[in-house]
Structures are given as C-alpha cells and as structure tokens.
N, C-alpha and C. Protein backbone atom coordinates (compact mmCIF):
# COMPACT_ATOMS: atom_id res chain seq x y z
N UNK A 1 -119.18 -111.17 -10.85
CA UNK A 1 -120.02 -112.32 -11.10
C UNK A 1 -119.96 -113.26 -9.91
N UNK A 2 -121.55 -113.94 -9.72
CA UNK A 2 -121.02 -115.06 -8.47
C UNK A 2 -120.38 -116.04 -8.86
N UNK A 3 -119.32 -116.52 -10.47
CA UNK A 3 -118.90 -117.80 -10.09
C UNK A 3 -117.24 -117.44 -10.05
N UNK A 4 -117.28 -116.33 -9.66
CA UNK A 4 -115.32 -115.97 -9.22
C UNK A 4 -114.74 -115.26 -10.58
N UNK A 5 -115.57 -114.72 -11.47
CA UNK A 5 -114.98 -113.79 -12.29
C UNK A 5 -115.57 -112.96 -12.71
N UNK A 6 -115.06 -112.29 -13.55
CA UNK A 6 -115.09 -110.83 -13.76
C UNK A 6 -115.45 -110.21 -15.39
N UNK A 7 -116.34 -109.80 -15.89
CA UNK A 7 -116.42 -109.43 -17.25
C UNK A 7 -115.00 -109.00 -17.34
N UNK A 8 -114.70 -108.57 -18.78
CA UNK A 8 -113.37 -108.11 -19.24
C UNK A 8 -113.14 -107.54 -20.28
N UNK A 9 -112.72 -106.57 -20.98
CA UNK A 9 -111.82 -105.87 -22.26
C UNK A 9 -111.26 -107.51 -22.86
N UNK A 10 -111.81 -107.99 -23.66
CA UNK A 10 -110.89 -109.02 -24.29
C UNK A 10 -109.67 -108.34 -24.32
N UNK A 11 -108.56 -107.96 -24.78
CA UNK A 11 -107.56 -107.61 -24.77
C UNK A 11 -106.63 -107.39 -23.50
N UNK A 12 -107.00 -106.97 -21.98
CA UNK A 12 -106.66 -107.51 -20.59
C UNK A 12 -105.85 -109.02 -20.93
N UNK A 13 -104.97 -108.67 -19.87
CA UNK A 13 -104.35 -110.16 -19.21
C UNK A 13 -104.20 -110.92 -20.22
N UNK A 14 -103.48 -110.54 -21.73
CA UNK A 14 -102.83 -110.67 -22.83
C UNK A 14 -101.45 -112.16 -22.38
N UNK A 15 -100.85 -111.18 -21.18
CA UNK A 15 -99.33 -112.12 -21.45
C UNK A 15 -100.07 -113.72 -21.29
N UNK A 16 -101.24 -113.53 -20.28
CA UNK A 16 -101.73 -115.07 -19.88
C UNK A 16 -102.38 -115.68 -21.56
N UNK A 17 -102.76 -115.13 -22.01
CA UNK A 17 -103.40 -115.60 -23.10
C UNK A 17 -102.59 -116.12 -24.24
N UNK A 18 -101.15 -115.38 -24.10
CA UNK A 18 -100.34 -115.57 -24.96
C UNK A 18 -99.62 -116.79 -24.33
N UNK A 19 -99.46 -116.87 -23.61
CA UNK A 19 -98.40 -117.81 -22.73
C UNK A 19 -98.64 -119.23 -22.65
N UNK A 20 -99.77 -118.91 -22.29
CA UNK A 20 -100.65 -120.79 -22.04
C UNK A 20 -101.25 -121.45 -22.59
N UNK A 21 -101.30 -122.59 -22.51
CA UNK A 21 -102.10 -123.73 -23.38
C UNK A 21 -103.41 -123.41 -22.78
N UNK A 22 -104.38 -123.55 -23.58
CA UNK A 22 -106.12 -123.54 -23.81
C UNK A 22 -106.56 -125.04 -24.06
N UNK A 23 -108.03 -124.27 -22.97
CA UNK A 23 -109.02 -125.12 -23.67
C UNK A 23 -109.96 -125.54 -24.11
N UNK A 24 -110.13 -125.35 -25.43
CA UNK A 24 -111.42 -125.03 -26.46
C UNK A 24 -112.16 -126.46 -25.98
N UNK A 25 -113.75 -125.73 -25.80
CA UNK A 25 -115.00 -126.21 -25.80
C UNK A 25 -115.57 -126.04 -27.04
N UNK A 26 -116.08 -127.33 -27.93
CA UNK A 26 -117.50 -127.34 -29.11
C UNK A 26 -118.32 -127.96 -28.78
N UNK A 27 -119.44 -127.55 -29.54
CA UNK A 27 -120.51 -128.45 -29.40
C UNK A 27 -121.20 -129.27 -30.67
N UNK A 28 -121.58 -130.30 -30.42
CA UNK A 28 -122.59 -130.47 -31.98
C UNK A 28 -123.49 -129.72 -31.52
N UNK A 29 -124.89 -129.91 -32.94
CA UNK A 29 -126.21 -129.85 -32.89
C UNK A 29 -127.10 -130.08 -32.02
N UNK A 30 -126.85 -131.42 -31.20
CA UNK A 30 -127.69 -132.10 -30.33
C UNK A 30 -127.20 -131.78 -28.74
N UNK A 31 -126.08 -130.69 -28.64
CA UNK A 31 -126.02 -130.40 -27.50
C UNK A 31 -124.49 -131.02 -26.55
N UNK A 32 -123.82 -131.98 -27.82
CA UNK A 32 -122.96 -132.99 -26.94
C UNK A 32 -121.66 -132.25 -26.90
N UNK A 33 -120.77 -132.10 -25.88
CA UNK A 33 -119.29 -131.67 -25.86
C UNK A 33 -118.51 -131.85 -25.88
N UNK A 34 -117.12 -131.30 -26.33
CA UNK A 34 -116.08 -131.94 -26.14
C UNK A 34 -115.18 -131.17 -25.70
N UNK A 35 -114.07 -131.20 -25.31
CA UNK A 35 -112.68 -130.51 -24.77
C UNK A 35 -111.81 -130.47 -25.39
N UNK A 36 -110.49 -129.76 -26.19
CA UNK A 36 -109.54 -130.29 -26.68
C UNK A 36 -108.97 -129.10 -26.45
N UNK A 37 -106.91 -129.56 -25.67
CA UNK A 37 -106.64 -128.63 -25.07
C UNK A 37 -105.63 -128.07 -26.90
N UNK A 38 -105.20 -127.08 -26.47
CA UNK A 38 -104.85 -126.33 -28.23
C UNK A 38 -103.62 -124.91 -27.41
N UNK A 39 -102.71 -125.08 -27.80
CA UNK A 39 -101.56 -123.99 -28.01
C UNK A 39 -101.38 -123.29 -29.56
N UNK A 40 -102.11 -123.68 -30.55
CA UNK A 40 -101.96 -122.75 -32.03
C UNK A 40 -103.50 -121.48 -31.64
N UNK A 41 -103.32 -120.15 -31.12
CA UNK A 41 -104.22 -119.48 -30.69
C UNK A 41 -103.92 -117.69 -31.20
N UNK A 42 -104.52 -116.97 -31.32
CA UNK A 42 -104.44 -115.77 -31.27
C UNK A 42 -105.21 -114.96 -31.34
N UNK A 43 -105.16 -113.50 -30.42
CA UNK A 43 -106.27 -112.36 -30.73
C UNK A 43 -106.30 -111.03 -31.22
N UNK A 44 -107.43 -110.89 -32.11
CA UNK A 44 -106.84 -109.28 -32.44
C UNK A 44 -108.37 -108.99 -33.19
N UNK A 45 -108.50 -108.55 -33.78
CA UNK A 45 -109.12 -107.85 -34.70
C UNK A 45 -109.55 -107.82 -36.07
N UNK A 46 -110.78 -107.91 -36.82
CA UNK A 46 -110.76 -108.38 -38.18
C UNK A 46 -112.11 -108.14 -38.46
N UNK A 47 -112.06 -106.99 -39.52
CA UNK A 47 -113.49 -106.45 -39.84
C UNK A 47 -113.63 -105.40 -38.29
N UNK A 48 -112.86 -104.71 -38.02
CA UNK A 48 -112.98 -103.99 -36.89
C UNK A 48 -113.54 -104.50 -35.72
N UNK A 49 -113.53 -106.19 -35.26
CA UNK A 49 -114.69 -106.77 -34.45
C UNK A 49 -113.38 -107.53 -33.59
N UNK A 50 -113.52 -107.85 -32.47
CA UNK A 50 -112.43 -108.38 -31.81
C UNK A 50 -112.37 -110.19 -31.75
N UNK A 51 -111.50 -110.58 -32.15
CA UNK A 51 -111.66 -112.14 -32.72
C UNK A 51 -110.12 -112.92 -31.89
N UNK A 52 -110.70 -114.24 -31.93
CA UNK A 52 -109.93 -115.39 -31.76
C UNK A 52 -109.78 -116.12 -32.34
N UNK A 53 -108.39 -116.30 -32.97
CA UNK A 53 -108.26 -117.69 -34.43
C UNK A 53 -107.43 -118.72 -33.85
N UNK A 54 -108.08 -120.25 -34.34
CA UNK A 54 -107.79 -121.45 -33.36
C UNK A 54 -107.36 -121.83 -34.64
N UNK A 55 -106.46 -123.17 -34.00
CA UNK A 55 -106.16 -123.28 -35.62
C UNK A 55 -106.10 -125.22 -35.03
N UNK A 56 -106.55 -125.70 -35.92
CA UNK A 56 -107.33 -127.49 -35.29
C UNK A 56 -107.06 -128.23 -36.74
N UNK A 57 -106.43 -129.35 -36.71
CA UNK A 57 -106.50 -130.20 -37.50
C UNK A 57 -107.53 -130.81 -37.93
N UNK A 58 -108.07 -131.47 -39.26
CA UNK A 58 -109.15 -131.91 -39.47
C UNK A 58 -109.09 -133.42 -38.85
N UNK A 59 -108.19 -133.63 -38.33
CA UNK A 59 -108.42 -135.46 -37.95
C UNK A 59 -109.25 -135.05 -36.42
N UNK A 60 -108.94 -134.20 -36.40
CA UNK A 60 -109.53 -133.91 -34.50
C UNK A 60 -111.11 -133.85 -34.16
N UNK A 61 -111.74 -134.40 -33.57
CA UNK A 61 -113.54 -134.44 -33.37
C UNK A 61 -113.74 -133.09 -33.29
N UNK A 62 -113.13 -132.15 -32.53
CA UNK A 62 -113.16 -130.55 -31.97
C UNK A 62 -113.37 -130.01 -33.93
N UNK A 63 -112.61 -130.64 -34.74
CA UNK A 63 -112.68 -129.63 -35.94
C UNK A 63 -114.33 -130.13 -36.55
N UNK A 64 -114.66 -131.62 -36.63
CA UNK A 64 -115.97 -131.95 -36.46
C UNK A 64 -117.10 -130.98 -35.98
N UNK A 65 -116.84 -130.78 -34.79
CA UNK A 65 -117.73 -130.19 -33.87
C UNK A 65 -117.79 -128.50 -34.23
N UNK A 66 -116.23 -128.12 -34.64
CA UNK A 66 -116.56 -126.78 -35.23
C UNK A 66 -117.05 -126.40 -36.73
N UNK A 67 -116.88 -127.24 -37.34
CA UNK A 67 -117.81 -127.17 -38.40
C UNK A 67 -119.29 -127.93 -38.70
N UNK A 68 -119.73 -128.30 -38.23
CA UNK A 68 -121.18 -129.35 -38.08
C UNK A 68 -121.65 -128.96 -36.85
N UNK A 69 -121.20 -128.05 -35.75
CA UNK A 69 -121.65 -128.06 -34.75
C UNK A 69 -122.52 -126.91 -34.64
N UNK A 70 -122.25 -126.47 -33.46
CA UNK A 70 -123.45 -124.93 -33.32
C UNK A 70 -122.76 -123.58 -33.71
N UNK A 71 -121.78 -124.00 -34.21
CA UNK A 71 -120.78 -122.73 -34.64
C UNK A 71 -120.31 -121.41 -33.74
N UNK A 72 -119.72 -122.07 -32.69
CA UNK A 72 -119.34 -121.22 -31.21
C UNK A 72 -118.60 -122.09 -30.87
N UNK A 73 -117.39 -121.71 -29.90
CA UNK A 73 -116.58 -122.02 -29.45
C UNK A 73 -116.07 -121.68 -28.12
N UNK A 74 -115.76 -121.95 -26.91
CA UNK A 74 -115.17 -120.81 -25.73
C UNK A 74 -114.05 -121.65 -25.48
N UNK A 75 -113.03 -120.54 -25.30
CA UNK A 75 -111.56 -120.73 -25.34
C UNK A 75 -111.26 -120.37 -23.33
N UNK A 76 -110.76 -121.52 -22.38
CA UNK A 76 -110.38 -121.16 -21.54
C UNK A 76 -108.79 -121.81 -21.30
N UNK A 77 -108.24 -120.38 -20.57
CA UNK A 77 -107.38 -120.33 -20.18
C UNK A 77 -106.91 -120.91 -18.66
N UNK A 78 -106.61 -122.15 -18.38
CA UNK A 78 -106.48 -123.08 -17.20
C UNK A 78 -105.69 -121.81 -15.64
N UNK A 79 -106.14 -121.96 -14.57
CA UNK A 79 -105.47 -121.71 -13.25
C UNK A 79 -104.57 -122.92 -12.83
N UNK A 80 -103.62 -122.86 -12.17
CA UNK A 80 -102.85 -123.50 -11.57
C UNK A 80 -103.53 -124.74 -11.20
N UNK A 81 -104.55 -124.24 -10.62
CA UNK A 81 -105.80 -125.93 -9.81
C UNK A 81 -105.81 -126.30 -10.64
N UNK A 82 -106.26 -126.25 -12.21
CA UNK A 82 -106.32 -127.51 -13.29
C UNK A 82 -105.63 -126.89 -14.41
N UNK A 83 -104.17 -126.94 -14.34
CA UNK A 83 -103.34 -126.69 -15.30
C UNK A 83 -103.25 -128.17 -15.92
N UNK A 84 -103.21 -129.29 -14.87
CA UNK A 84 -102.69 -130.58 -15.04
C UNK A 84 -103.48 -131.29 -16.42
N UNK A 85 -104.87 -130.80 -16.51
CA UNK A 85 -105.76 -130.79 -17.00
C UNK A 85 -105.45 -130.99 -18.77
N UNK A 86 -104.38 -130.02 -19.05
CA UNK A 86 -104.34 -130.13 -20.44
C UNK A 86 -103.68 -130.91 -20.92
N UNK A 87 -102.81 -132.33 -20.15
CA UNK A 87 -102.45 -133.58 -20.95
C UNK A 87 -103.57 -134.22 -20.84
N UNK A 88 -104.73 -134.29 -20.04
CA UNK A 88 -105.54 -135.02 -20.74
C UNK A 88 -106.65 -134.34 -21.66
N UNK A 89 -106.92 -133.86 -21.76
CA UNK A 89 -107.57 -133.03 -22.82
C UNK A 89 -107.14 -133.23 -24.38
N UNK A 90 -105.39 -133.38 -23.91
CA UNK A 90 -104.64 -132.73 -25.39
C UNK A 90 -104.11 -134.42 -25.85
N UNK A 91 -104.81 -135.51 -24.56
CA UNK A 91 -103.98 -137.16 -25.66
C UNK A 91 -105.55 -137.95 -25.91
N UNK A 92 -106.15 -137.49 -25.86
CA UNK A 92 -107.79 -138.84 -25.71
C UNK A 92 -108.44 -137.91 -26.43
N UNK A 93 -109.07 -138.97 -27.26
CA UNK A 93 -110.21 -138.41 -28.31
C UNK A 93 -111.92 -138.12 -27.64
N UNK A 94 -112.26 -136.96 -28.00
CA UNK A 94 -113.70 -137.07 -27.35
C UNK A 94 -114.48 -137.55 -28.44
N UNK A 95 -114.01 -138.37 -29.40
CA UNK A 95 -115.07 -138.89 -29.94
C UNK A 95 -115.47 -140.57 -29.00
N UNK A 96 -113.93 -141.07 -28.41
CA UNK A 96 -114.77 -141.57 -27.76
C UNK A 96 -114.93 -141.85 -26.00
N UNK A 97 -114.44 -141.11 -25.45
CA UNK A 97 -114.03 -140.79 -24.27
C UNK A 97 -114.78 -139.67 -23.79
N UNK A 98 -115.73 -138.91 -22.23
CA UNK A 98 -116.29 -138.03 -21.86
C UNK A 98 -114.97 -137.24 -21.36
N UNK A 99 -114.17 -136.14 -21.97
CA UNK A 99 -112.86 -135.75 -21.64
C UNK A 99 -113.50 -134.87 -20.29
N UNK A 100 -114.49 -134.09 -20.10
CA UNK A 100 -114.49 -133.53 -19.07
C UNK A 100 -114.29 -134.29 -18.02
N UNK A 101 -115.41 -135.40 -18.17
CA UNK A 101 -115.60 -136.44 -16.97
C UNK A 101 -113.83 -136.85 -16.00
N UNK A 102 -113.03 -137.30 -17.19
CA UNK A 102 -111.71 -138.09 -17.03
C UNK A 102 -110.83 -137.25 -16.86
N UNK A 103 -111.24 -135.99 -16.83
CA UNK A 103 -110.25 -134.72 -16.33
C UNK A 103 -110.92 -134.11 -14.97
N UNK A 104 -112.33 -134.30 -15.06
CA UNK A 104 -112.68 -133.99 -14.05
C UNK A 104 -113.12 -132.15 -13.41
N UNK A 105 -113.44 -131.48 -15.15
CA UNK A 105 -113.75 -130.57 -15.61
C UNK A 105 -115.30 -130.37 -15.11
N UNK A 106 -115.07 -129.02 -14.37
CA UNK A 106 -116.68 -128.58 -13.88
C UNK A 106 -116.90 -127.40 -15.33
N UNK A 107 -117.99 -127.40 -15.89
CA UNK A 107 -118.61 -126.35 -16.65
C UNK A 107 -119.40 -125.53 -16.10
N UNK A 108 -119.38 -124.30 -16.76
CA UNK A 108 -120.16 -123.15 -16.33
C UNK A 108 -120.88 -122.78 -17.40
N UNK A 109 -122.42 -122.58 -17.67
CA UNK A 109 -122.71 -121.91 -18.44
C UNK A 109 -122.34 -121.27 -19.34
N UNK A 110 -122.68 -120.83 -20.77
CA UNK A 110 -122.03 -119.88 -21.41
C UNK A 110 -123.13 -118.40 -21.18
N UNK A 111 -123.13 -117.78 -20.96
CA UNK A 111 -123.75 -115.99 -20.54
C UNK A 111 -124.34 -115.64 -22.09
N UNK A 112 -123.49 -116.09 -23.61
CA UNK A 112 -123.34 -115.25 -24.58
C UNK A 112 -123.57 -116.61 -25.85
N UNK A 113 -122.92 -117.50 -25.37
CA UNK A 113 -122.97 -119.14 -25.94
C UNK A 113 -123.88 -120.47 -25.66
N UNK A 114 -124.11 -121.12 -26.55
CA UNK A 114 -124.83 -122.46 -25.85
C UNK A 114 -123.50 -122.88 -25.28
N UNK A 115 -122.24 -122.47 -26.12
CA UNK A 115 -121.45 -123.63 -25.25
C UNK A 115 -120.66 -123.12 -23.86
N UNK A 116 -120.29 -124.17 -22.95
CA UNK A 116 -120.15 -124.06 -21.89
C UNK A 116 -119.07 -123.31 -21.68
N UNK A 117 -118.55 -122.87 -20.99
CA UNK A 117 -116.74 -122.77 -20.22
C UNK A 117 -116.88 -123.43 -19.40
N UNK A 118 -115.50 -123.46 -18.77
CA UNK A 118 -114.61 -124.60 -17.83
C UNK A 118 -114.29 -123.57 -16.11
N UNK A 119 -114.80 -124.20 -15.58
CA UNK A 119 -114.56 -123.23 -14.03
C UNK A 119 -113.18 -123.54 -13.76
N UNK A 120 -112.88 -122.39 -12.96
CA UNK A 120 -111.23 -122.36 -12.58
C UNK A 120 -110.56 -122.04 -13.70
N UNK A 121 -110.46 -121.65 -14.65
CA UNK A 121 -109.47 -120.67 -15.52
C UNK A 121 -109.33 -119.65 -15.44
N UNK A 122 -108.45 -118.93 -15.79
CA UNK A 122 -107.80 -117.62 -15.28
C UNK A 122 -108.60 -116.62 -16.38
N UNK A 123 -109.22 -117.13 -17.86
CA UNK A 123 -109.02 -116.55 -18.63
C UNK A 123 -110.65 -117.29 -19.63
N UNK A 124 -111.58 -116.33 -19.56
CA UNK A 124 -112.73 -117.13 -20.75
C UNK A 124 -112.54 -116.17 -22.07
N UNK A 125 -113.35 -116.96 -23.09
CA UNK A 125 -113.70 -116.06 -23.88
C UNK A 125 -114.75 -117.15 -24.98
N UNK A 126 -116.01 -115.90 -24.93
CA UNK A 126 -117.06 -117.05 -25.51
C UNK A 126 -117.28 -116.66 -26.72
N UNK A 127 -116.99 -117.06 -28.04
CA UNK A 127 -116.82 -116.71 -29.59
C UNK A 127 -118.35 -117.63 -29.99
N UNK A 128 -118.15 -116.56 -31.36
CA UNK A 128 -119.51 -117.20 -32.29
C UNK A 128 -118.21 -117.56 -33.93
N UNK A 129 -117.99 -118.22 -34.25
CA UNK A 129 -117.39 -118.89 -35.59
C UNK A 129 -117.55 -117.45 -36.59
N UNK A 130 -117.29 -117.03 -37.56
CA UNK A 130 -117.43 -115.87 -38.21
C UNK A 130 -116.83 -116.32 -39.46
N UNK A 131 -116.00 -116.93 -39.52
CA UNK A 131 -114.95 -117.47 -40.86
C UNK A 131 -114.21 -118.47 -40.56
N UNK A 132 -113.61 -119.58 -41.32
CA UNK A 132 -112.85 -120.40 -41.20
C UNK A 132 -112.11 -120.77 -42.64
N UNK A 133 -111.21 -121.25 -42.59
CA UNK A 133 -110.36 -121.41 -44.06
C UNK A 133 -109.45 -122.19 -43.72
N UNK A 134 -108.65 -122.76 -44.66
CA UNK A 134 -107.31 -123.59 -44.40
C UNK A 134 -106.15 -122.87 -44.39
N UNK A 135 -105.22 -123.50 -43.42
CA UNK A 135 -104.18 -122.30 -43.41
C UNK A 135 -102.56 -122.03 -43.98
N UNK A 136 -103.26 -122.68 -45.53
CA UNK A 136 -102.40 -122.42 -46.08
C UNK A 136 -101.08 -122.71 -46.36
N UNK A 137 -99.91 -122.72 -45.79
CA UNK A 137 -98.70 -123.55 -45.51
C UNK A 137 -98.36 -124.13 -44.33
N UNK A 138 -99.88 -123.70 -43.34
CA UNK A 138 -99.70 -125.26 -41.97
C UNK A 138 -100.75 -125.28 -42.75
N UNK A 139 -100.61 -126.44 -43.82
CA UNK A 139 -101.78 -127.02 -44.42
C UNK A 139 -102.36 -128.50 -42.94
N UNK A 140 -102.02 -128.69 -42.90
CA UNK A 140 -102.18 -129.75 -41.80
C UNK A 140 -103.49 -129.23 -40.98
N UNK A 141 -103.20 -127.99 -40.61
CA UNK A 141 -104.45 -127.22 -40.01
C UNK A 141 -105.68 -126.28 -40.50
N UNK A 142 -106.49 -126.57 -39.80
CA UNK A 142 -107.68 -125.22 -40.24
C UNK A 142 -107.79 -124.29 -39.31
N UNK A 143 -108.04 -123.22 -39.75
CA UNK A 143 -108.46 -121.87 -39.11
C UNK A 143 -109.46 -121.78 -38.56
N UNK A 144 -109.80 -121.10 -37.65
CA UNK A 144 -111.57 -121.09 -37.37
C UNK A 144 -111.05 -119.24 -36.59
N UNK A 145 -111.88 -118.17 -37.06
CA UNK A 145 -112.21 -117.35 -36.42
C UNK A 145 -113.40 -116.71 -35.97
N UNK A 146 -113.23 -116.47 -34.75
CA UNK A 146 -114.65 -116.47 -33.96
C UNK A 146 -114.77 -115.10 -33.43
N UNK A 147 -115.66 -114.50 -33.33
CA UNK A 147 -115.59 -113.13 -32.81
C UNK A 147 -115.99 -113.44 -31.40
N UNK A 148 -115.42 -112.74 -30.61
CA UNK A 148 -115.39 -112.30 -29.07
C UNK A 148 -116.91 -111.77 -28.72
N UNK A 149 -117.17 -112.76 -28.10
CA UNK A 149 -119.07 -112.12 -27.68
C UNK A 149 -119.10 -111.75 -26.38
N UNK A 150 -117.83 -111.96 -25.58
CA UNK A 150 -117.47 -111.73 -24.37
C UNK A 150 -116.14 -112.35 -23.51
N UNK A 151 -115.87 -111.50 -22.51
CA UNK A 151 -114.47 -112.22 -22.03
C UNK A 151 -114.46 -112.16 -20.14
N UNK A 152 -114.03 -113.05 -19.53
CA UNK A 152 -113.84 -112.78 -18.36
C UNK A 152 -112.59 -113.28 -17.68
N UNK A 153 -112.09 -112.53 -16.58
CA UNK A 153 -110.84 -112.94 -15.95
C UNK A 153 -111.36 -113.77 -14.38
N UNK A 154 -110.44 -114.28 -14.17
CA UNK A 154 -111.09 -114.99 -12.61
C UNK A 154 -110.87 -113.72 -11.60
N UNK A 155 -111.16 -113.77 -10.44
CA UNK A 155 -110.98 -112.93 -9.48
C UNK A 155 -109.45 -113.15 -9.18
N UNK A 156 -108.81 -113.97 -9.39
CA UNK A 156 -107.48 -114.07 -8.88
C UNK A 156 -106.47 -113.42 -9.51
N UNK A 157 -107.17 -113.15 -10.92
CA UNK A 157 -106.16 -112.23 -11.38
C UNK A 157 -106.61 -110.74 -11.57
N UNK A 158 -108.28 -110.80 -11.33
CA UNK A 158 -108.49 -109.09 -10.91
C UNK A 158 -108.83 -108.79 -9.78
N UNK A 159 -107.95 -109.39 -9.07
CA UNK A 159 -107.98 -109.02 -7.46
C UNK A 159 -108.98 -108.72 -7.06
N UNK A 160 -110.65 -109.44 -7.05
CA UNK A 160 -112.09 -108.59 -6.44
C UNK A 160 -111.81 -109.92 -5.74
C-alpha cells in the first residue's frame, strides 16, 4: 500500500496485538470522531468469522459512539513515533475535547470502514460491530464484537 502498510492475515503479528495498548476509533451518524486508547482487547473467532472484542465502559463517549454510531470500529495498534499518544487518548473525554487534534493524530481512510485509522501504527484492523452484550462479572463493562473486514501491518514490521 502507498501509506507504509501492508494488507494482513488478521492473526499475524499476534504478540504486538496482545502486548499493547490500542486505539479504538468510533464514529456517530453524522460523521464525528473520537479516539479512546483501551488495553481490555482480544482476537479470535466466532460464528467461524474472525473477530475483535473491546470491552468499554458505558460512562465512556467511545461506548456512545459504538452503540448510536455507524456500528464499526478500527482498532490501531501505536509504533514507537506515537506510543506517547495513549495517555492522552486514555485521560480526556472526546465528548468534549478534539482527542486527535491534542494528540496530534493523522487519520487514514478506512479501505473497508467509514471509520478512519490512525497513521503510524504497527497494527490496523477495520471491524463492522456484529454483537455486543454486557460482560457479565466485569459488569462495569460492555462487550462489543466486531468482525475483521480487514487487517494491516506497517512496513516496519513486514519489512517491504
């Protein structure tokens, strides 16, 4: 791809996915975004379809945005250049703050999503919502699983 990455096997470059703090992009209806960086994450499989389950408190605008919004989500995984990135993401509300702006977050198109990804991460993945539920004894949180509509690695970690 010309913006420095690489389609991908969702399942590739696992330890990074497992390892690091994310950071989920929603959108509303009308197009508006927000950032919120998130370490409760995982991938696998469900209904034979390859999925990502986020798991977001309801006080958070991001859980707003995933339920009232366009029902998609893209989960990026930060590079070293904006690792710094996820304390602010993860202390300021985008309900009322532009978190990209104040982090200083470039977006990229989504290929598969209206919603955007974040340039310079090691790690995309652009989901459509599929199910969501409460989770039960982390009642505190909700679930959201999204199926994998596509995934890409940066060039830095597939060496092109």
């Amino acid at each position: 791809m010309e913006d420095g990455r690489k389609e991908i096997d969702p399942y590739e470059f696992l330890e990074y996915f497992m390892s690091k703090a994310a950071h989920v992009v929603s959108m509303d209806k009308n197009g508006r975004i927000n950032v919120m960086a998130l370490l409760w994450k995982t991938i696998g499989e469900l209904w034979m379809i390859p999925v990502i389950t986020i798991a977001v408190a309801p006080s958070r605008y991001t859980f707003t945005l995933l339920t009232e919004g366009v029902q998609e989500f893209t989960l990026n995984i930060p590079s070293e250049k904006i690792a710094n990135t996820i304390s602010i993401t993860g202390s300021l509300s985008g309900r009322n703050v532009d978190k990209f702006k104040k982090a200083d977050l470039e977006i990229i198109e989504g290929k598969k999503t209206k919603v955007p990804t974040i340039k310079d991460c090691l790690l995309t993945y652009e989901c459509k919502i599929v199910h969501s539920c409460s989770s039960g004894s982390m009642a505190s949180h909700h679930l959201f699983i999204g199926q994998i509509l596509t995934a890409y690695a940066s060039n830095e970690l597939t060496k092109d």
